[in-house]
C-alpha atoms as a PDB file:
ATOM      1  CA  UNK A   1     -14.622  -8.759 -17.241  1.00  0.00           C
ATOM      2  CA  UNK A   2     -13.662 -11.828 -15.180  1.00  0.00           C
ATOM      3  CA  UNK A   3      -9.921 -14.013 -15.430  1.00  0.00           C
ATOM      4  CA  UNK A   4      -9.765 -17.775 -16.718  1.00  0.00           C
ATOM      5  CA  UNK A   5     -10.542 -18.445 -12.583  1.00  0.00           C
ATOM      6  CA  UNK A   6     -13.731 -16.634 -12.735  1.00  0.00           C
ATOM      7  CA  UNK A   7     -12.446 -13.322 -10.983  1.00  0.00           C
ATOM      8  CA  UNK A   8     -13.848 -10.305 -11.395  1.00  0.00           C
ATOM      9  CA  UNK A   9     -10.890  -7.919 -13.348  1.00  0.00           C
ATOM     10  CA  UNK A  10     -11.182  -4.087 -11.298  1.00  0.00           C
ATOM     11  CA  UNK A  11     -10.445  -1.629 -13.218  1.00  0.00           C
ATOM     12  CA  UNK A  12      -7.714   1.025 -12.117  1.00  0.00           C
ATOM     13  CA  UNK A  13     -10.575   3.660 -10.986  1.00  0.00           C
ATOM     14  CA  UNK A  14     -12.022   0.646  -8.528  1.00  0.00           C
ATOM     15  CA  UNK A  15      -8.805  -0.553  -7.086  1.00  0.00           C
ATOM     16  CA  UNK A  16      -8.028   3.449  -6.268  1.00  0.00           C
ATOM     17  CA  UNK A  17     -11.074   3.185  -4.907  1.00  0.00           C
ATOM     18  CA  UNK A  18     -10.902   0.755  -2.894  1.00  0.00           C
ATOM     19  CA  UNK A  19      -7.732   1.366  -1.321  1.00  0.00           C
ATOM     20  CA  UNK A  20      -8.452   4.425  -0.337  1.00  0.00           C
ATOM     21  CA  UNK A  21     -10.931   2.902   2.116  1.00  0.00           C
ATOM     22  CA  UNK A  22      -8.632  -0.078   3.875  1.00  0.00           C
ATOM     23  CA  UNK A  23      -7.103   1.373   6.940  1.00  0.00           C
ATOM     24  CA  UNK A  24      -4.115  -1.467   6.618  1.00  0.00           C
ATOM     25  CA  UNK A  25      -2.005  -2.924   4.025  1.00  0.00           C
ATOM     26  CA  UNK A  26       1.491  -4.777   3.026  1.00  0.00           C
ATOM     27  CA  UNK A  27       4.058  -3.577   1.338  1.00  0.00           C
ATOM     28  CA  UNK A  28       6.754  -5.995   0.107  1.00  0.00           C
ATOM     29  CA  UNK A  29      11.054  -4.842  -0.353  1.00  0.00           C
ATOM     30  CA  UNK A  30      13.560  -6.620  -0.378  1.00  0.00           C
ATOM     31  CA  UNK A  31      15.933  -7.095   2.524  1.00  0.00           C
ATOM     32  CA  UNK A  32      19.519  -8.753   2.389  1.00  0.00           C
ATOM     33  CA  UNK A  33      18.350 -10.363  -1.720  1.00  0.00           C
ATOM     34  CA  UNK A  34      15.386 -11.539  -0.288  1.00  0.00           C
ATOM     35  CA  UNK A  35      11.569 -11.474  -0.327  1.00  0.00           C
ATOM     36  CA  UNK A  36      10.058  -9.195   2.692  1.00  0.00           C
ATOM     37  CA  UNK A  37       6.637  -8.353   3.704  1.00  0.00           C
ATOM     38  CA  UNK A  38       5.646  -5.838   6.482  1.00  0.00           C
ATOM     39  CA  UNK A  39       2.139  -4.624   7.094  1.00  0.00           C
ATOM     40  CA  UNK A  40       1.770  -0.812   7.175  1.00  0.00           C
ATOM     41  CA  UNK A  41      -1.498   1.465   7.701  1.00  0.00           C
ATOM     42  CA  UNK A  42      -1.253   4.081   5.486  1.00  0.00           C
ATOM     43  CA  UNK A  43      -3.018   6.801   3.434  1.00  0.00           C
ATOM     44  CA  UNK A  44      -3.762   8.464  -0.378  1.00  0.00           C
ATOM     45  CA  UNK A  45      -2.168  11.137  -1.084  1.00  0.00           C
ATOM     46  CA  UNK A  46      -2.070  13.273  -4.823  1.00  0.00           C
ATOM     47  CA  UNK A  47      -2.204   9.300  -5.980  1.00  0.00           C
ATOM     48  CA  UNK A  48       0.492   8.256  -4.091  1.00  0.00           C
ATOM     49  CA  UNK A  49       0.683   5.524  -0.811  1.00  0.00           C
ATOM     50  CA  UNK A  50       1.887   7.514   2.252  1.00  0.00           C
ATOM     51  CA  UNK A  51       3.666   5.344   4.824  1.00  0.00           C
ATOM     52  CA  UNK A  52       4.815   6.464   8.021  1.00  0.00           C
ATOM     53  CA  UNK A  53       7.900   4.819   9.560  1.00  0.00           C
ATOM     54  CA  UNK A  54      10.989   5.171  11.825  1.00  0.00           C
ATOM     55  CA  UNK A  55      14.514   6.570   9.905  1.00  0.00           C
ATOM     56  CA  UNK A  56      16.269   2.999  11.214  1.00  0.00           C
ATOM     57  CA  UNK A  57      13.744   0.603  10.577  1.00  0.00           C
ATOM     58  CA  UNK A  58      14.719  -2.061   7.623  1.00  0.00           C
ATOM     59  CA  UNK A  59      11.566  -0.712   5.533  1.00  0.00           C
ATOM     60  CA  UNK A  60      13.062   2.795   5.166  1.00  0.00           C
ATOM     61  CA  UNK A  61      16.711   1.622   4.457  1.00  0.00           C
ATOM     62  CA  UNK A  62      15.098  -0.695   1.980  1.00  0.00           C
ATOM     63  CA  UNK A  63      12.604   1.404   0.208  1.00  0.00           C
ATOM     64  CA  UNK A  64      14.847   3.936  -0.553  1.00  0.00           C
ATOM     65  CA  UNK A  65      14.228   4.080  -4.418  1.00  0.00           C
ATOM     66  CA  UNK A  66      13.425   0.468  -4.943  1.00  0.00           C
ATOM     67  CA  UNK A  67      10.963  -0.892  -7.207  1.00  0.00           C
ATOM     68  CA  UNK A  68       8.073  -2.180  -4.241  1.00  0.00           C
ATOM     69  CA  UNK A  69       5.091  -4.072  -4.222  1.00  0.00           C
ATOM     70  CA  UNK A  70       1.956  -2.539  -1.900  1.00  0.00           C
ATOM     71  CA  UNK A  71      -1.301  -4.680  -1.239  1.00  0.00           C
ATOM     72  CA  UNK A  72      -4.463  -3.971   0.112  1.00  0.00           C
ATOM     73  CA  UNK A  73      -7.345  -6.356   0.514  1.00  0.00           C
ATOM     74  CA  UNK A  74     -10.821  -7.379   2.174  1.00  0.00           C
ATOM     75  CA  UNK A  75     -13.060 -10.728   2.543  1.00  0.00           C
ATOM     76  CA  UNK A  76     -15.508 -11.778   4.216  1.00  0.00           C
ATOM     77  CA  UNK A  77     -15.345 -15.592   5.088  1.00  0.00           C
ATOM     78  CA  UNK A  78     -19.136 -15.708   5.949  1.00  0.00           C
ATOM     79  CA  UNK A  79     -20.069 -15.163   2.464  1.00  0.00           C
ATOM     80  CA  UNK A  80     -17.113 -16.350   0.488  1.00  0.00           C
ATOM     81  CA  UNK A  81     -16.364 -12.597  -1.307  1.00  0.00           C
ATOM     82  CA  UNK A  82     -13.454 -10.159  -0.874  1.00  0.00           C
ATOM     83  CA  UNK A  83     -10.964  -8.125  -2.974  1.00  0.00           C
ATOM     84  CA  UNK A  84      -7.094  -7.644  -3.579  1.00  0.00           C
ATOM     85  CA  UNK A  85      -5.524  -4.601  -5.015  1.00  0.00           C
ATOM     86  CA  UNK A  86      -2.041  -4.715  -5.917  1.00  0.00           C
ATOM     87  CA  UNK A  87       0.804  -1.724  -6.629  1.00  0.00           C
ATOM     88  CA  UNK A  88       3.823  -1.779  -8.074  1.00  0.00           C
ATOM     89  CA  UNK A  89       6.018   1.130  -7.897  1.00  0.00           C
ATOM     90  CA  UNK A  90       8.881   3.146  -6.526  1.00  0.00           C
ATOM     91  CA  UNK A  91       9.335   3.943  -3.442  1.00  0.00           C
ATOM     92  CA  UNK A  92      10.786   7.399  -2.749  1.00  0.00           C
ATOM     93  CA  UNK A  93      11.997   9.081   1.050  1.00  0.00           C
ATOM     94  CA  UNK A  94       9.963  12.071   1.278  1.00  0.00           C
ATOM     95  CA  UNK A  95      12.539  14.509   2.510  1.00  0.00           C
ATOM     96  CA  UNK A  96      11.367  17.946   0.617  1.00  0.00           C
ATOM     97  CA  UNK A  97      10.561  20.160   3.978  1.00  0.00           C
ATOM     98  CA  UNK A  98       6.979  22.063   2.302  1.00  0.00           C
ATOM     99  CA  UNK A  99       6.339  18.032   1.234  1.00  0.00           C
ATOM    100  CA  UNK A 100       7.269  16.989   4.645  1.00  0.00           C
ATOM    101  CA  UNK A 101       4.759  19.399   6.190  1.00  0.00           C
ATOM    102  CA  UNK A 102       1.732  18.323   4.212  1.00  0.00           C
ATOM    103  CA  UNK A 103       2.539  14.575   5.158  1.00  0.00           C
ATOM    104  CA  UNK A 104       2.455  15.847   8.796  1.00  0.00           C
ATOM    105  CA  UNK A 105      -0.685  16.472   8.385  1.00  0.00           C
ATOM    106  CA  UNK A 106      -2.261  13.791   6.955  1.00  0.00           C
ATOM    107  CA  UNK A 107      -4.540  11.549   8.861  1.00  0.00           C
ATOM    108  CA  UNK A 108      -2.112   9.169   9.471  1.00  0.00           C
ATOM    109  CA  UNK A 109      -0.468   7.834  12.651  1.00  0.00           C
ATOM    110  CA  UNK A 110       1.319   5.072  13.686  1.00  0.00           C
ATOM    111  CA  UNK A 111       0.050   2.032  15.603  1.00  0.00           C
ATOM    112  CA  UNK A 112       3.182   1.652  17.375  1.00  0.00           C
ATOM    113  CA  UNK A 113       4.223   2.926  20.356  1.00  0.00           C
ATOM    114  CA  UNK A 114       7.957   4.214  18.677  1.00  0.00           C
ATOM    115  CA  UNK A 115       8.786   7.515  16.834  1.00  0.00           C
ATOM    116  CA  UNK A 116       7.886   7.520  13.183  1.00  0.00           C
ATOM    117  CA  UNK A 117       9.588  10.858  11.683  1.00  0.00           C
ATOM    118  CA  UNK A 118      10.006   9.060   7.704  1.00  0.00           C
ATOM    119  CA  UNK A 119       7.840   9.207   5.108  1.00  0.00           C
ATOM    120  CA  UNK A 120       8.241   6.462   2.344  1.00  0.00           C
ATOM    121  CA  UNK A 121       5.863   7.567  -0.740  1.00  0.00           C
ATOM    122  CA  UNK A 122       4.831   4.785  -3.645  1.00  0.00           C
ATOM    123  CA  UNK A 123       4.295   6.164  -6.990  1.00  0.00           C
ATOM    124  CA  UNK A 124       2.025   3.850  -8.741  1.00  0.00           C
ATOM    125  CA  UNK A 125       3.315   2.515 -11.879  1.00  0.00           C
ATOM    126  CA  UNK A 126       1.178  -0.531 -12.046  1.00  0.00           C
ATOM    127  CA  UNK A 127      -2.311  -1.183 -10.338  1.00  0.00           C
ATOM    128  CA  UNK A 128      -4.302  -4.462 -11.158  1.00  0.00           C
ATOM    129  CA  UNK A 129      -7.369  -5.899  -8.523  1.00  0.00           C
ATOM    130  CA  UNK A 130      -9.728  -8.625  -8.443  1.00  0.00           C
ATOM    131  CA  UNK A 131     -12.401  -9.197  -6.695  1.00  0.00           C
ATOM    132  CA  UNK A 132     -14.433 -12.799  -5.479  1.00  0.00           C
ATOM    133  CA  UNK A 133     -18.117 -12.406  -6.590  1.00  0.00           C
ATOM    134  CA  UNK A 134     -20.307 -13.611  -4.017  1.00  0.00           C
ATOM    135  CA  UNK A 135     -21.797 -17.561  -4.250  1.00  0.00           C
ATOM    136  CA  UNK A 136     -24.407 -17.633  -6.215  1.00  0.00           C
END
């Protein structure tokens, strides 16, 4: 199935997919009323986005049950294809100590240099993709 601008429509089993192959992605809050974007790595968990962050950074004061965007993506200029997944969901502190210790030990560490001891999980609520067919 393909939109009115002749994108392919990914089902929800592709876009989970998918994601769970990008090692980076964005996740958009809202800081002081407005619009931010902050790019994360990250990992799947039980369904849910796993972010790892620091306790006083403005993501975690932010995501702190609030209704989030997450989005992953991939192109490749040389032949003109790629693909976009997009979450919507709440964001929840992980702060459940037997939770905690399975988040530990996930696959996923930070790229910065700084102490990331929070763990900000995304429900998904809504999950749409599409995807650029290669040129013909």
């Amino acid at each position: 199935m393909y939109d009115s601008g002749g994108l392919e429509i990914l089902s929800e089993e592709e876009c989970r997919r998918l994601i769970t192959a990008a090692p980076l992605g964005r996740i958009v809050f809202t800081d002081r009323a407005l619009p931010a974007i902050q790019p994360v790595n990250f990992v799947v968990s039980r369904g849910e986005v796993i972010i790892r962050t620091s306790s006083g950074s403005k993501l975690a004061a932010a995501a702190r049950n609030a209704v989030v965007a997450f989005e992953v993506d991939e192109f490749d200029p040389s032949i003109h294809t790629g693909w976009s997944v997009v979450i919507v969901g709440h964001a929840r502190v992980v702060s459940e100590n037997g939770e905690l210790s399975k988040l530990r030990s996930l696959p996923l560490r930070t790229w910065t240099p700084n102490e990331h001891d929070y763990f900000i999980a995304i429900r998904p609520e809504l999950i749409s993709g599409r995807r650029l067919p290669e040129a013909a």
